[in-house]
C-alpha atoms as a PDB file:
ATOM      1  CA  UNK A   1     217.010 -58.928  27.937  1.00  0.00           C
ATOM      2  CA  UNK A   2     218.376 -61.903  30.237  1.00  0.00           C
ATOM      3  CA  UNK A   3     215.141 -63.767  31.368  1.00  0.00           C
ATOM      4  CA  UNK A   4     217.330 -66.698  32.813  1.00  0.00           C
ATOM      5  CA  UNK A   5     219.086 -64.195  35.389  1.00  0.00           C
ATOM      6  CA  UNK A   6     215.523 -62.586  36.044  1.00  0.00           C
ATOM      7  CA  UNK A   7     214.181 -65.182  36.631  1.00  0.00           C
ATOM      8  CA  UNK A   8     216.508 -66.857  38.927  1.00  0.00           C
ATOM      9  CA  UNK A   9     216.397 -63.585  41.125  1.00  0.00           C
ATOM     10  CA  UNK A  10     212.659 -63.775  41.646  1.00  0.00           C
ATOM     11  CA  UNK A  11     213.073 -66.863  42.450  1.00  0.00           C
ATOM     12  CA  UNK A  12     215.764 -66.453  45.024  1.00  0.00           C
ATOM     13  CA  UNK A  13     213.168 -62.908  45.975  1.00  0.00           C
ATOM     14  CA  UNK A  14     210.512 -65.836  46.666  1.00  0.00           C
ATOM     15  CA  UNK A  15     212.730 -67.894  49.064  1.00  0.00           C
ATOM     16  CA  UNK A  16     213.238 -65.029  50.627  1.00  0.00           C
ATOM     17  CA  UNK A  17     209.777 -63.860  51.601  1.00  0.00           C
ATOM     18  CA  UNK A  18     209.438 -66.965  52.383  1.00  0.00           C
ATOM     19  CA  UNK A  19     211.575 -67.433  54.770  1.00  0.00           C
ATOM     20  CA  UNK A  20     210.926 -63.896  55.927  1.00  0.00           C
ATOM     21  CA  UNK A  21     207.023 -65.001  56.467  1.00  0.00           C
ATOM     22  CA  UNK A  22     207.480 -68.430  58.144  1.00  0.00           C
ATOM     23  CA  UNK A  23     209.947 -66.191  60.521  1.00  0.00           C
ATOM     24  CA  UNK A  24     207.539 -63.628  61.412  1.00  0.00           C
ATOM     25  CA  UNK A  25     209.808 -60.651  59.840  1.00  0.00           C
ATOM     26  CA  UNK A  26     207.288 -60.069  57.372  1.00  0.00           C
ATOM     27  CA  UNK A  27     203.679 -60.332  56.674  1.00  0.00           C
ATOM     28  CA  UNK A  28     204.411 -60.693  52.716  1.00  0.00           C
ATOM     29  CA  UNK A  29     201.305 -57.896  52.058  1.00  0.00           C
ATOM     30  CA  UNK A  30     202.244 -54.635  50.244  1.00  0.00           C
ATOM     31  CA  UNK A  31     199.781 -52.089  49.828  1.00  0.00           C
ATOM     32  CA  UNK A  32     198.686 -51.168  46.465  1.00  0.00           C
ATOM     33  CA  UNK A  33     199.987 -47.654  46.543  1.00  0.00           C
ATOM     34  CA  UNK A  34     203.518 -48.856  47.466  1.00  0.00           C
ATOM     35  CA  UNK A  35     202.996 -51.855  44.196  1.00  0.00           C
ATOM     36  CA  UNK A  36     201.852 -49.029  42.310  1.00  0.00           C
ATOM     37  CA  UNK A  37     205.333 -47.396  43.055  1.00  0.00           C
ATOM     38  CA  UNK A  38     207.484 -50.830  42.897  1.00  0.00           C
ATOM     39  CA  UNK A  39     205.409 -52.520  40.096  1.00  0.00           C
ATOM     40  CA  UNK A  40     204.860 -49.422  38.279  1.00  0.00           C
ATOM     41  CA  UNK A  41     202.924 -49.931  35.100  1.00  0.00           C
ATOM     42  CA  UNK A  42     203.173 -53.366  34.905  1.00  0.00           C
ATOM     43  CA  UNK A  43     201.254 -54.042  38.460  1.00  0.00           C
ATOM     44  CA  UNK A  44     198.017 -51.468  37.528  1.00  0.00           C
ATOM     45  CA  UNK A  45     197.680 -53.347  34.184  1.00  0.00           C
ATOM     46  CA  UNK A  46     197.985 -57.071  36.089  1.00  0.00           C
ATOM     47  CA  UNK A  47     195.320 -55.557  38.472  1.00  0.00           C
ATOM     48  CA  UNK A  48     192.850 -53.915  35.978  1.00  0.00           C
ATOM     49  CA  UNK A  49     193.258 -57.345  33.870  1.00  0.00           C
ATOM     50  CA  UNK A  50     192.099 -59.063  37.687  1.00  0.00           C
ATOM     51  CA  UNK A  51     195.361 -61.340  37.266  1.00  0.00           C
ATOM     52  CA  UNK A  52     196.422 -59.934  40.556  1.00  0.00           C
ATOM     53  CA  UNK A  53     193.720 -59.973  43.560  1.00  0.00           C
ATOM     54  CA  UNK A  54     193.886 -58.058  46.572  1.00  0.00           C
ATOM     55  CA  UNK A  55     194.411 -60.703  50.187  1.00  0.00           C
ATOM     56  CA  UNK A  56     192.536 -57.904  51.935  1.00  0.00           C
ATOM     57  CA  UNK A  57     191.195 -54.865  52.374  1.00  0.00           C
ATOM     58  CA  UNK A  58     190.349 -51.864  54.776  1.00  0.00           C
ATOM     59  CA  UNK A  59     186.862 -50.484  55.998  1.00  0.00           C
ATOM     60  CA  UNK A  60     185.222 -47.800  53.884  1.00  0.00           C
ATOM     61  CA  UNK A  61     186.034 -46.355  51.083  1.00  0.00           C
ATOM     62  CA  UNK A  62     188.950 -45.002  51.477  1.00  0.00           C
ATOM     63  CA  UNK A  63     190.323 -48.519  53.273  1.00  0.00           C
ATOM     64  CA  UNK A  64     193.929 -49.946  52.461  1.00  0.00           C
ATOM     65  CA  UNK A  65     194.029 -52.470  49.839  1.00  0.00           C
ATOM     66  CA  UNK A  66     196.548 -55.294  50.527  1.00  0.00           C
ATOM     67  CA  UNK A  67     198.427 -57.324  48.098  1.00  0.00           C
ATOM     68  CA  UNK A  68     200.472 -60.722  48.658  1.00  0.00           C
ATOM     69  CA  UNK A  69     204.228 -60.044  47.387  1.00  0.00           C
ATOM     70  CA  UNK A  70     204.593 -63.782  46.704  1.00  0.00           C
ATOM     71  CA  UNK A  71     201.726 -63.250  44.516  1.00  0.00           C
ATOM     72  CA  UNK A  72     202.920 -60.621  42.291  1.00  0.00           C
ATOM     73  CA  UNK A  73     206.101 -62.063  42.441  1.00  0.00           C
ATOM     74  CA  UNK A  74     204.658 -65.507  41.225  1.00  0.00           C
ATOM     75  CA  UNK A  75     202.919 -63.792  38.469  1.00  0.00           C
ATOM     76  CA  UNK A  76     206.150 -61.884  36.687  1.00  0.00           C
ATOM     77  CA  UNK A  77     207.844 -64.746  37.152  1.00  0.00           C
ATOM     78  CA  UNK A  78     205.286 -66.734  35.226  1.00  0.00           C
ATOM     79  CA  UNK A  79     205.371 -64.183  32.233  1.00  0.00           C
ATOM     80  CA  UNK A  80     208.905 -63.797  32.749  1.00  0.00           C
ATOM     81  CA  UNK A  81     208.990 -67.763  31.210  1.00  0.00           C
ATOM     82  CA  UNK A  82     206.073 -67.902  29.040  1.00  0.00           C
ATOM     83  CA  UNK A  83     207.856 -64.608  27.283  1.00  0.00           C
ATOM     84  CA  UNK A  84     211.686 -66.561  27.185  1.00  0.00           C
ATOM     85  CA  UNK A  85     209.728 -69.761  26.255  1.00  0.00           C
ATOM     86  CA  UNK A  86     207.753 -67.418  23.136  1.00  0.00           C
ATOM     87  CA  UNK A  87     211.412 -66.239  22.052  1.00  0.00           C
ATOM     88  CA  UNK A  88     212.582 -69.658  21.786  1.00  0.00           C
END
């Protein structure tokens, strides 16, 4: 596996939404059923460890939960060197 070129492109991914956000384009939230679908198994196990919080959420019980992208992004990237740095 090629951390350095994965972790680059998050980091380029992060300039992006960035730019994206401070533009207006985006809000930068995903919900967690589209995560769930990106993230796959990786994002539920981040979430039921609570090392990824939801920004916000809907009314009731059934409400929207809302995740920051830079977040999650942030947070592979993170592991993404603490895992190249362990291989080392």
């Amino acid at each position: 596996m090629n951390y350095t070129r994965d972790i680059l492109q998050d980091v380029a991914r992060l300039g992006a939404l960035s730019a994206l956000e401070s533009l207006g384009i985006s809000a930068g939230e995903i919900s967690q059923r589209k995560a769930r679908k990106v993230y796959g198994k990786w994002f539920k196990e981040m979430e039921e460890a609570h090392k990824i919080l939801p920004v916000r959420g809907g009314s009731g019980r059934t409400g929207t939960i809302w995740y920051s992208v830079s977040d999650i992004i942030a947070l592979r990237t993170s592991q993404k060197i603490n895992a190249q740095v362990l291989i080392r």
